[in-house]
N, C-alpha and C. Protein backbone atom coordinates (compact mmCIF):
# COMPACT_ATOMS: atom_id res chain seq x y z
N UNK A 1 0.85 -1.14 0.00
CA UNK A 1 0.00 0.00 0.00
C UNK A 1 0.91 1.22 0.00
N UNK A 2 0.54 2.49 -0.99
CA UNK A 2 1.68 3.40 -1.01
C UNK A 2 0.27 4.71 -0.76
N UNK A 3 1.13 5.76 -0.32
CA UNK A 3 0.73 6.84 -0.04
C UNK A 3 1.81 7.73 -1.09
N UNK A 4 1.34 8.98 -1.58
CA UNK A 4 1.91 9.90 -1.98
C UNK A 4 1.63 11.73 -1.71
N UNK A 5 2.00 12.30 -0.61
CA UNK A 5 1.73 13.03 -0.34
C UNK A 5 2.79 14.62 -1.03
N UNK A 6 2.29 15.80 -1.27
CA UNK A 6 3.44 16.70 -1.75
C UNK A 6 3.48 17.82 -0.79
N UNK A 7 4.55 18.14 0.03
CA UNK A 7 4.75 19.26 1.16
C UNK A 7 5.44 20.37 0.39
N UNK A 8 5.19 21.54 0.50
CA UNK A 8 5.83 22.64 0.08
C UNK A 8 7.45 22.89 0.94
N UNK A 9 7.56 22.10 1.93
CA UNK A 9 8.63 22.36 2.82
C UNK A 9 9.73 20.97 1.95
N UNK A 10 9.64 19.81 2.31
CA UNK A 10 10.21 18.86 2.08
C UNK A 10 10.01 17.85 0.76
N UNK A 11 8.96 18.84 -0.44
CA UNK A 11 8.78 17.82 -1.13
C UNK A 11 7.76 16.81 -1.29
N UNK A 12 8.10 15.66 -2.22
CA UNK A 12 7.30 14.74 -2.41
C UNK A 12 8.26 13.73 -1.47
N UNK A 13 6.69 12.83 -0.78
CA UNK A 13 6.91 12.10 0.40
C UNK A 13 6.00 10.58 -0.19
N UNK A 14 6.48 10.02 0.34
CA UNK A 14 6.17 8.73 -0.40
C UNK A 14 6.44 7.69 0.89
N UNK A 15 5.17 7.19 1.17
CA UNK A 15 4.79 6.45 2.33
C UNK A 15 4.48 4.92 1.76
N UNK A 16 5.55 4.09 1.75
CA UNK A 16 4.91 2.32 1.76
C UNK A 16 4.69 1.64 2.71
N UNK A 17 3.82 0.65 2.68
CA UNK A 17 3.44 -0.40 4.18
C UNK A 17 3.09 -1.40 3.26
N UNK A 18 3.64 -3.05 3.52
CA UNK A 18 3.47 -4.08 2.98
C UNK A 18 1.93 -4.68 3.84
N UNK A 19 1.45 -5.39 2.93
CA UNK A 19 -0.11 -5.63 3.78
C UNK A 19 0.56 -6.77 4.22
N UNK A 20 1.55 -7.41 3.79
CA UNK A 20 1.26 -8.91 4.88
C UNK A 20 2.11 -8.87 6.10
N UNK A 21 3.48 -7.73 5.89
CA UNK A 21 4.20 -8.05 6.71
C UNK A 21 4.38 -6.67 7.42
N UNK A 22 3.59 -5.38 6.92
CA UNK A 22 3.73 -4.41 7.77
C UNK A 22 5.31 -3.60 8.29
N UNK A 23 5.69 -4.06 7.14
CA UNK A 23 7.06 -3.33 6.52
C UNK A 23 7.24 -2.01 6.04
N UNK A 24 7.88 -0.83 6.74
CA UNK A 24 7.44 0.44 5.81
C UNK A 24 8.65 0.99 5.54
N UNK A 25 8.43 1.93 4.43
CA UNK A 25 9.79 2.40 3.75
C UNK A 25 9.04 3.91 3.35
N UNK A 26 10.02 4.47 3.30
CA UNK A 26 10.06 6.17 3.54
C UNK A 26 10.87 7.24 2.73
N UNK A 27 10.37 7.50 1.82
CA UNK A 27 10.82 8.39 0.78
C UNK A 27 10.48 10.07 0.76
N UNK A 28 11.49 10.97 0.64
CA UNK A 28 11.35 12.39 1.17
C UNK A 28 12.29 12.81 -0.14
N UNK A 29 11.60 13.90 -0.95
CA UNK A 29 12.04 14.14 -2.18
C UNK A 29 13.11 13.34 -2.56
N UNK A 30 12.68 12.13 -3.10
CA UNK A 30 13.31 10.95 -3.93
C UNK A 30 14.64 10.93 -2.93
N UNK A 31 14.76 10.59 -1.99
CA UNK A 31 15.84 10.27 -0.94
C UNK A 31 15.18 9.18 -0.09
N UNK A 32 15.84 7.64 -0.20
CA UNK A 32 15.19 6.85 0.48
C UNK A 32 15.52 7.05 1.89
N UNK A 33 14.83 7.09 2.90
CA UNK A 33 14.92 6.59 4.27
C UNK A 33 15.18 5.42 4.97
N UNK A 34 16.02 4.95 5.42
CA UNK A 34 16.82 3.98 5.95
C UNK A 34 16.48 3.27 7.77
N UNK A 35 15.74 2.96 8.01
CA UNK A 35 14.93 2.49 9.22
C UNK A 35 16.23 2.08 10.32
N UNK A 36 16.41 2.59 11.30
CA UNK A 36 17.43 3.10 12.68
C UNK A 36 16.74 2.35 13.42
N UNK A 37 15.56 2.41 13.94
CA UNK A 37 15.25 2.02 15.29
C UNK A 37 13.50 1.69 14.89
N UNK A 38 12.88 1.39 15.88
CA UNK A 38 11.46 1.02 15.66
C UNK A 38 10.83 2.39 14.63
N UNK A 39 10.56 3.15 15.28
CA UNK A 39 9.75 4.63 14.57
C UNK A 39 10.68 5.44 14.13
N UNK A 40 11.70 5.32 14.25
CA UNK A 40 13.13 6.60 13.36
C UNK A 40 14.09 5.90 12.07
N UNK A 41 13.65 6.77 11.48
CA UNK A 41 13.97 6.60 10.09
C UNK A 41 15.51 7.66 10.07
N UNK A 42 16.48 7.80 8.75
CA UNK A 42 17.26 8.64 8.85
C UNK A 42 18.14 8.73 7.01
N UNK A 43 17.69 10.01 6.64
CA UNK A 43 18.01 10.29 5.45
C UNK A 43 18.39 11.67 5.39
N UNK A 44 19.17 11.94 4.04
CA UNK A 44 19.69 13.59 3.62
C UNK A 44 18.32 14.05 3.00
N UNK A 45 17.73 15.20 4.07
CA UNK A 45 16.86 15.86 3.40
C UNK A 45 16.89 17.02 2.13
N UNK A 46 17.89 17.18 2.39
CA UNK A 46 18.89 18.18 0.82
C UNK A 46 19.92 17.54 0.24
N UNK A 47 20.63 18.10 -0.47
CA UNK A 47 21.54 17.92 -1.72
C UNK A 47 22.42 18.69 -0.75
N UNK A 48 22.55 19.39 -0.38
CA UNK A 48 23.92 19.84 0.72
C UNK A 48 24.02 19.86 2.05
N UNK A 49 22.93 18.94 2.59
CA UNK A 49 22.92 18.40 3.71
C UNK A 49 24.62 17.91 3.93
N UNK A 50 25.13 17.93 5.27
CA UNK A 50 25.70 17.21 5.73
C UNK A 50 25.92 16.41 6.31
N UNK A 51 25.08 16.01 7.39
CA UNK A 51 24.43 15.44 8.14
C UNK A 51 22.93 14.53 7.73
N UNK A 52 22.81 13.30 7.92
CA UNK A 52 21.51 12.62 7.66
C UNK A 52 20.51 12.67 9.12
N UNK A 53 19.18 13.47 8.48
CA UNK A 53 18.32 13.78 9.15
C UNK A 53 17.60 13.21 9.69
N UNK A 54 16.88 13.12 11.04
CA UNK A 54 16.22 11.25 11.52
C UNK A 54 15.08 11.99 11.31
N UNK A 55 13.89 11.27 10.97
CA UNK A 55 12.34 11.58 11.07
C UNK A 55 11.68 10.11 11.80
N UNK A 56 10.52 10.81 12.48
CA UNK A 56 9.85 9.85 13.31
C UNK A 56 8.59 9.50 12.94
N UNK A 57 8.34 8.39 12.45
CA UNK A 57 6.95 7.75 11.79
C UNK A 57 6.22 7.35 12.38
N UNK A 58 5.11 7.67 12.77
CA UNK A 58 4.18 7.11 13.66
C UNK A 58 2.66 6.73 13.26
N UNK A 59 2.03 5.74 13.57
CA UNK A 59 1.47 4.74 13.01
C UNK A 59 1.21 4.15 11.77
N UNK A 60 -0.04 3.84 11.56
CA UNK A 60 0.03 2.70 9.84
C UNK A 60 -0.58 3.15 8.91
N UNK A 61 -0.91 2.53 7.98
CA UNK A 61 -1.57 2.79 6.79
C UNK A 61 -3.55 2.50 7.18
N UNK A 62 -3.84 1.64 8.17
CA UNK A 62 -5.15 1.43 8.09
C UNK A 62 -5.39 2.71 9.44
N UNK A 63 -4.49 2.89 9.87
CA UNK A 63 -5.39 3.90 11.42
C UNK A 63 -4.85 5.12 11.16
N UNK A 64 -3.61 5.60 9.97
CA UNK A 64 -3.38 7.21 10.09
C UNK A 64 -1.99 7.13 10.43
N UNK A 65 -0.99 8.00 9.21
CA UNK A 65 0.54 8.01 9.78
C UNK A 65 0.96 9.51 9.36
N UNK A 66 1.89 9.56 10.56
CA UNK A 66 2.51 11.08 10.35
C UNK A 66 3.81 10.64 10.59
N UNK A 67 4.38 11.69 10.24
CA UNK A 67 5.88 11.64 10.32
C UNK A 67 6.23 12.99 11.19
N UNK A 68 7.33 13.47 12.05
CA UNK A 68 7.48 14.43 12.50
C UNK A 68 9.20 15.00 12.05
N UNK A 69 9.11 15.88 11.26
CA UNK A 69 10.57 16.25 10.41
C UNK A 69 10.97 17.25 11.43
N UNK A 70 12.04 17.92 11.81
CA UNK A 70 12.29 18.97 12.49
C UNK A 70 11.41 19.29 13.35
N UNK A 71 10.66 18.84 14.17
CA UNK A 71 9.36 19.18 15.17
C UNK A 71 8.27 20.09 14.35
N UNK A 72 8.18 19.30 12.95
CA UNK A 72 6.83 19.58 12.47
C UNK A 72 6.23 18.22 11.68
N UNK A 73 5.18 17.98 12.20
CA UNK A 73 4.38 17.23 11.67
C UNK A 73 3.39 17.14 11.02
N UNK A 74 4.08 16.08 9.47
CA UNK A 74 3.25 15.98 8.21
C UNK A 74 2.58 14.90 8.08
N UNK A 75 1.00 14.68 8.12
CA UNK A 75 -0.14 13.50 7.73
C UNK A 75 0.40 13.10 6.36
N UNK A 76 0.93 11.48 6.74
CA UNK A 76 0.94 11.17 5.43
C UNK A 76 0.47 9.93 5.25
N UNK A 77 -0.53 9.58 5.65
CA UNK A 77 -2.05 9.07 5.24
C UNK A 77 -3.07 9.23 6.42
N UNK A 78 -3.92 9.83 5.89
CA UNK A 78 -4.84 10.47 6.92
C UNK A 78 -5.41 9.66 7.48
N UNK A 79 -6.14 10.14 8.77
CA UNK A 79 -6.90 9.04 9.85
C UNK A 79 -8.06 8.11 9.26
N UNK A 80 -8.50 7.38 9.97
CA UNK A 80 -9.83 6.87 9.15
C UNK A 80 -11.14 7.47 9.78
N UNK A 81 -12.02 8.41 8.68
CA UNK A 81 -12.74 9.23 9.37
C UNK A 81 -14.05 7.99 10.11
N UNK A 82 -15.53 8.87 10.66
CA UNK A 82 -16.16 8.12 11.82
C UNK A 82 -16.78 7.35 10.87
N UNK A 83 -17.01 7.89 9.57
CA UNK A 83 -18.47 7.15 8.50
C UNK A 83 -17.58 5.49 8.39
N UNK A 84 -16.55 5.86 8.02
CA UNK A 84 -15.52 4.72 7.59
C UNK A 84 -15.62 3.94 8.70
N UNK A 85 -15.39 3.96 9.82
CA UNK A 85 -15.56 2.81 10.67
C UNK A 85 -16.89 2.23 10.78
N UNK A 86 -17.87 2.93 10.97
CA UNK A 86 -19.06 2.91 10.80
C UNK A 86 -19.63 1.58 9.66
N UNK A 87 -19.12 2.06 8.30
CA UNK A 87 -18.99 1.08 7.55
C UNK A 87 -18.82 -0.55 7.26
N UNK A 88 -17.10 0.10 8.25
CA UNK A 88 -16.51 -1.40 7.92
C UNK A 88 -17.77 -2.37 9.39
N UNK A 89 -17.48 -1.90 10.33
CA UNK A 89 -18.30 -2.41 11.20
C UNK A 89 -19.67 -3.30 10.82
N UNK A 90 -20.18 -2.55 10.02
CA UNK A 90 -21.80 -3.08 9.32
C UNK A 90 -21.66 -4.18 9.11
N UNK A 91 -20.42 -5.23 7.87
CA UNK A 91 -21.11 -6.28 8.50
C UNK A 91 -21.04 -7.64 9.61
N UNK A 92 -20.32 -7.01 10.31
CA UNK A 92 -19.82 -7.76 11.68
C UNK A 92 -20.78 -7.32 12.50
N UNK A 93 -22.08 -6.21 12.99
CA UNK A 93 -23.20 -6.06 13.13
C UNK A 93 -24.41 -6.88 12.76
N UNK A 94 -24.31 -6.67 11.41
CA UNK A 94 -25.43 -7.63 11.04
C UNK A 94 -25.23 -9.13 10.75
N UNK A 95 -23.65 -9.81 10.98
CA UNK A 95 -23.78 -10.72 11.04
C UNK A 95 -24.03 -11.06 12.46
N UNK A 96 -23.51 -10.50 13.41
CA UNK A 96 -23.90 -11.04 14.98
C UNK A 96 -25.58 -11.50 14.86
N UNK A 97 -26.55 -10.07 14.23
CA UNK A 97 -27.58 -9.61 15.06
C UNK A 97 -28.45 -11.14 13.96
N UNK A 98 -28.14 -11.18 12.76
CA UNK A 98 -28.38 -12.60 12.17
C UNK A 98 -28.04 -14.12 12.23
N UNK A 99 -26.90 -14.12 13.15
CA UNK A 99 -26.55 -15.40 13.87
C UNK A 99 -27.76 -15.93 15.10
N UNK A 100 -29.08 -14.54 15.74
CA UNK A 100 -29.46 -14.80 16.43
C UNK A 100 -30.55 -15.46 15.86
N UNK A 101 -30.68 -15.33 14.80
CA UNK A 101 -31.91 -15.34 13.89
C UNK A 101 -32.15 -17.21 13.41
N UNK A 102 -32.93 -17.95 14.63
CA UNK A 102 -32.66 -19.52 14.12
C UNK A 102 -33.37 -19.69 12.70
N UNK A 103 -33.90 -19.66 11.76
CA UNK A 103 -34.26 -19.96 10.46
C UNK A 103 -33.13 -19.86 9.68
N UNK A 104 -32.11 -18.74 9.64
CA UNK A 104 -31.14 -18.46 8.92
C UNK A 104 -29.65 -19.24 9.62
N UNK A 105 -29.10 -20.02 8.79
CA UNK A 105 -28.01 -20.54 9.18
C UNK A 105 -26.90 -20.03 8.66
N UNK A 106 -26.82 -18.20 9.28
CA UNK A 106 -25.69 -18.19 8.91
C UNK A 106 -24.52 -18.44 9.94
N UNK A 107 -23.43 -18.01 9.70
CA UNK A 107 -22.24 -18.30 10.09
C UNK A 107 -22.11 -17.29 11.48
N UNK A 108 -21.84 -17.09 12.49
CA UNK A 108 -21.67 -16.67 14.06
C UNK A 108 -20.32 -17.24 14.49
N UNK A 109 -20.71 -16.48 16.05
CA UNK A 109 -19.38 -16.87 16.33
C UNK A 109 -17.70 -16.58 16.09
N UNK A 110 -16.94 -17.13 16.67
CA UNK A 110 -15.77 -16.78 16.26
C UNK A 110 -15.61 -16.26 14.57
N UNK A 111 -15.92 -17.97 14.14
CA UNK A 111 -15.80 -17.94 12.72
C UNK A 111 -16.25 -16.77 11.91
N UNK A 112 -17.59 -16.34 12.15
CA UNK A 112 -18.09 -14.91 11.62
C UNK A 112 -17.49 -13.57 11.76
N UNK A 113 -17.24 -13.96 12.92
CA UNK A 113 -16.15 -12.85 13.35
C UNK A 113 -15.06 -12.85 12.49
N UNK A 114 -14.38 -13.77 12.07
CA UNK A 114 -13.11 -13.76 11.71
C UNK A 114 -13.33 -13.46 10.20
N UNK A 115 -14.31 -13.81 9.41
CA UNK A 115 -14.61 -13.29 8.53
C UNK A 115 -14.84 -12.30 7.89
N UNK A 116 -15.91 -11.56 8.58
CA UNK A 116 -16.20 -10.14 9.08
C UNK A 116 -15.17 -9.37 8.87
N UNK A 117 -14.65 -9.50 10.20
CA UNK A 117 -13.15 -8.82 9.93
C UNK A 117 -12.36 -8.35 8.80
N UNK A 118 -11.70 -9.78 8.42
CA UNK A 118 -10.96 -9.87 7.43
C UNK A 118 -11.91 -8.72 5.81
N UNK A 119 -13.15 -9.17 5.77
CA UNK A 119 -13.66 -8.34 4.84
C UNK A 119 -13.46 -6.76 5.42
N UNK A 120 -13.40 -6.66 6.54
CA UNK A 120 -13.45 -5.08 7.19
C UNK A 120 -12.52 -4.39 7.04
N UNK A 121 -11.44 -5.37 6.67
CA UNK A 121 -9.79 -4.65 6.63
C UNK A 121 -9.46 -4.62 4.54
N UNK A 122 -10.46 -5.65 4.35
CA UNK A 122 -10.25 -5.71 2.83
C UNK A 122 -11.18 -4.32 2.38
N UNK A 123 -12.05 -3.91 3.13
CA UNK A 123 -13.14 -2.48 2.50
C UNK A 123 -12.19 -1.61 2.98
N UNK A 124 -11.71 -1.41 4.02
CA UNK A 124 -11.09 -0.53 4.67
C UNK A 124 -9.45 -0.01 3.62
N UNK A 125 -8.79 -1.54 2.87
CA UNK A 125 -7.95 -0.99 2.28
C UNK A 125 -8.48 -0.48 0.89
N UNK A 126 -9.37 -0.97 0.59
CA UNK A 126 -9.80 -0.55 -0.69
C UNK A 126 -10.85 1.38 -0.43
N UNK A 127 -11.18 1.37 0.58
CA UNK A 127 -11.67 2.75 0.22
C UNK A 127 -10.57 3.70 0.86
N UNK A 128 -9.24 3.14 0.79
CA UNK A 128 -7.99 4.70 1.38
C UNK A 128 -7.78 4.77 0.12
N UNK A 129 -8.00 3.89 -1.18
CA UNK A 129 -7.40 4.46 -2.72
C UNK A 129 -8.46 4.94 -3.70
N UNK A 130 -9.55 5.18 -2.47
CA UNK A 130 -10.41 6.42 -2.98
C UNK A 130 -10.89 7.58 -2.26
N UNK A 131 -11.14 9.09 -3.10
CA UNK A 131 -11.88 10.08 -2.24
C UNK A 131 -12.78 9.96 -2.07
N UNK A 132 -13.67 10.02 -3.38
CA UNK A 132 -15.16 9.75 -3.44
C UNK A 132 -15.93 9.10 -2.24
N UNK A 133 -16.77 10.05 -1.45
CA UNK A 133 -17.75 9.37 -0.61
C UNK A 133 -18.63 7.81 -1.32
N UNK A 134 -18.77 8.25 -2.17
CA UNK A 134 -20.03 7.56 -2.85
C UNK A 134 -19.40 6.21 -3.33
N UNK A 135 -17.67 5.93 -3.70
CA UNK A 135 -17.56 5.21 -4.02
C UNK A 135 -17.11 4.06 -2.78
N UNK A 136 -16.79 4.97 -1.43
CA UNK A 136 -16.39 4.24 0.01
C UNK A 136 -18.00 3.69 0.36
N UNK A 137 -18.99 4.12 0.34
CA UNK A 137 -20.43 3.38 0.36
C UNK A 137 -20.55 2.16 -0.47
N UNK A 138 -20.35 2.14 -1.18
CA UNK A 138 -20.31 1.13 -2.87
C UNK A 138 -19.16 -0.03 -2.70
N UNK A 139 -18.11 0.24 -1.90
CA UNK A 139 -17.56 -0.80 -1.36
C UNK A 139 -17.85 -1.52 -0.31
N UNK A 140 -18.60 -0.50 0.74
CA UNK A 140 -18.77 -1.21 1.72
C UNK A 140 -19.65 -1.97 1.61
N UNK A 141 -21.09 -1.88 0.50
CA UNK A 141 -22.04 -2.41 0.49
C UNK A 141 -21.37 -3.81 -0.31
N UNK A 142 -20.35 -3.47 -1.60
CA UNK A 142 -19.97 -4.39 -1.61
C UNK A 142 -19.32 -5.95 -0.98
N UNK A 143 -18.35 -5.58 0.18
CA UNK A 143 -17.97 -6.51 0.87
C UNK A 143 -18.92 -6.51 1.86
N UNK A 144 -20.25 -5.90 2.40
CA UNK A 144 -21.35 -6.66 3.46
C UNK A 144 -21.80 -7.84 2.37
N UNK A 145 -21.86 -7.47 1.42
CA UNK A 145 -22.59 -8.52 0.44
C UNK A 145 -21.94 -9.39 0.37
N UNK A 146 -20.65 -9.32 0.03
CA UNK A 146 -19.63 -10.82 -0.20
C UNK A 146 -19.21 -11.54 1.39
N UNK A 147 -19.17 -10.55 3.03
CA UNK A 147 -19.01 -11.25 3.78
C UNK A 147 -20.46 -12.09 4.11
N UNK A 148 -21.35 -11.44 3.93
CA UNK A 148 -22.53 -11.85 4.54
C UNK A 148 -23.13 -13.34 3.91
N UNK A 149 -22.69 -12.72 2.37
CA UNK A 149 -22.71 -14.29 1.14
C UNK A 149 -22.24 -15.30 1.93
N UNK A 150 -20.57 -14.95 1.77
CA UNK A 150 -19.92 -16.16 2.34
C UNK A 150 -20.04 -17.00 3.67
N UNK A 151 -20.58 -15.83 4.94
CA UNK A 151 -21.29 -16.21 6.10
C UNK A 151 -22.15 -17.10 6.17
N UNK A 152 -23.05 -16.96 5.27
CA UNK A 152 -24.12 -17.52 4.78
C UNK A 152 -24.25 -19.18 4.12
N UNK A 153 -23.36 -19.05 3.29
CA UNK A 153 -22.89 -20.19 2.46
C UNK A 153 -21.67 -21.44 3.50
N UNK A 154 -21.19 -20.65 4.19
CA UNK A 154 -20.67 -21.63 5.05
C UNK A 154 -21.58 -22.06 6.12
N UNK A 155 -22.53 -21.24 6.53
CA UNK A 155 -23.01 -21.94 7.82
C UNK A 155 -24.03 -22.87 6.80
N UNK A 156 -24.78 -22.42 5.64
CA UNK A 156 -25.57 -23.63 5.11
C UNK A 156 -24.64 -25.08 4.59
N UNK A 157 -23.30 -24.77 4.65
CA UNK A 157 -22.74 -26.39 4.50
C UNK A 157 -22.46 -26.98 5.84
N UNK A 158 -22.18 -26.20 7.07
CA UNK A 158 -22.70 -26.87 8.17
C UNK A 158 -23.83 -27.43 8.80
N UNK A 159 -24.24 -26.40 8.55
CA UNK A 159 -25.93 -27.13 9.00
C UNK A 159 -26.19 -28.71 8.02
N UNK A 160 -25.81 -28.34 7.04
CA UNK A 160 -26.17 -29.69 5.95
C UNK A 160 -25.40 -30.68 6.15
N UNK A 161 -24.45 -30.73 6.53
CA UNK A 161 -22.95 -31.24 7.11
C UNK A 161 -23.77 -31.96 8.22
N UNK A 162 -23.91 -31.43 9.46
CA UNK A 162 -24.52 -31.47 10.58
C UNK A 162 -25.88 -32.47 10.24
N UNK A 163 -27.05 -31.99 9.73
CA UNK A 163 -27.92 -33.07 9.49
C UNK A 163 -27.67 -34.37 8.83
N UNK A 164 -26.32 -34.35 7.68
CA UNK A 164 -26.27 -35.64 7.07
C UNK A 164 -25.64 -36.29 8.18
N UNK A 165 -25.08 -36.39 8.76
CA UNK A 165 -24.57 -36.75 10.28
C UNK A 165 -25.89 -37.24 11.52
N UNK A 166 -26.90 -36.59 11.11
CA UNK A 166 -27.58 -36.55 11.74
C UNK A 166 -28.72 -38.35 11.57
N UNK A 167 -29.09 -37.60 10.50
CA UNK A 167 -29.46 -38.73 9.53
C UNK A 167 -28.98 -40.30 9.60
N UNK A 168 -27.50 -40.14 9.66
CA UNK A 168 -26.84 -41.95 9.47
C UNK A 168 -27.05 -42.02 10.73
């Protein structure tokens, strides 16, 4: 996941985070940043720098990261606003409040949960590589639909699972 932000002070800033391993790398007008310690990074912020400059990175790509250059701090991927959580939440909501629901066999529980989730972090990365309100709605409705599908579709091969069991 890359961020590209442009500061009138320092340039173009260029924020990566690997989704599986949560690896980040740090670019400040085309000068890579070189990772020192947990949150301190350290690169030549000029061409006649003498000295390599440390900057301090603080948090991720899904909750909001800044960096702090000289005791000023630049957003370089913004927070996740309230609608957005709101969102991803929906369908880990309505799968709970439909796990209660005995006619419907969907999926509850841990398992739902874990599903849920995982779709919550898949909407969540997919609407930071958009502005558009309208198109962060359109995803989310998208993945309630595909977690809730799949919720759905697994607890009906248990239940069916479960009765042929039942049956012999």
């Amino acid at each position: 996941m890359k961020n590209i932000v442009n500061d009138s002070k320092y340039g173009q800033i260029i924020y990566e985070e690997s989704f599986w391993t949560g690896k980040k790398n740090l670019t400040i007008n085309n000068e890579k940043f070189l990772k020192i310690s947990k949150n301190v990074y350290s690169g030549m912020l000029n061409e006649n720098d003498e000295e390599p400059t440390s900057v301090e990175l603080n948090g991720n790509y899904l909750k909001g990261a800044t960096i702090r250059v000289n005791s000023q701090i630049i957003e370089v991927v913004p927070k996740i606003k309230w609608y957005e959580i709101i969102l991803i939440l929906l369908p880990f909501i309505i799968d709970m409040i439909l796990s209660f629901v005995p006619i419907i066999p969907i999926l509850g529980g841990a398992l739902g949960a874990l599903v849920t989730f995982l779709a919550g972090i898949l909407e969540l990365t997919l609407m930071r590589n958009t502005t558009s309100i309208a198109m962060k709605i359109l995803i989310a409705i998208l993945g309630l639909i595909l977690s809730l599908g799949l919720c759905l579709i697994i607890g009906i091969v248990i239940v069916t699972a479960a009765q042929q069991i039942i049956v012999q």
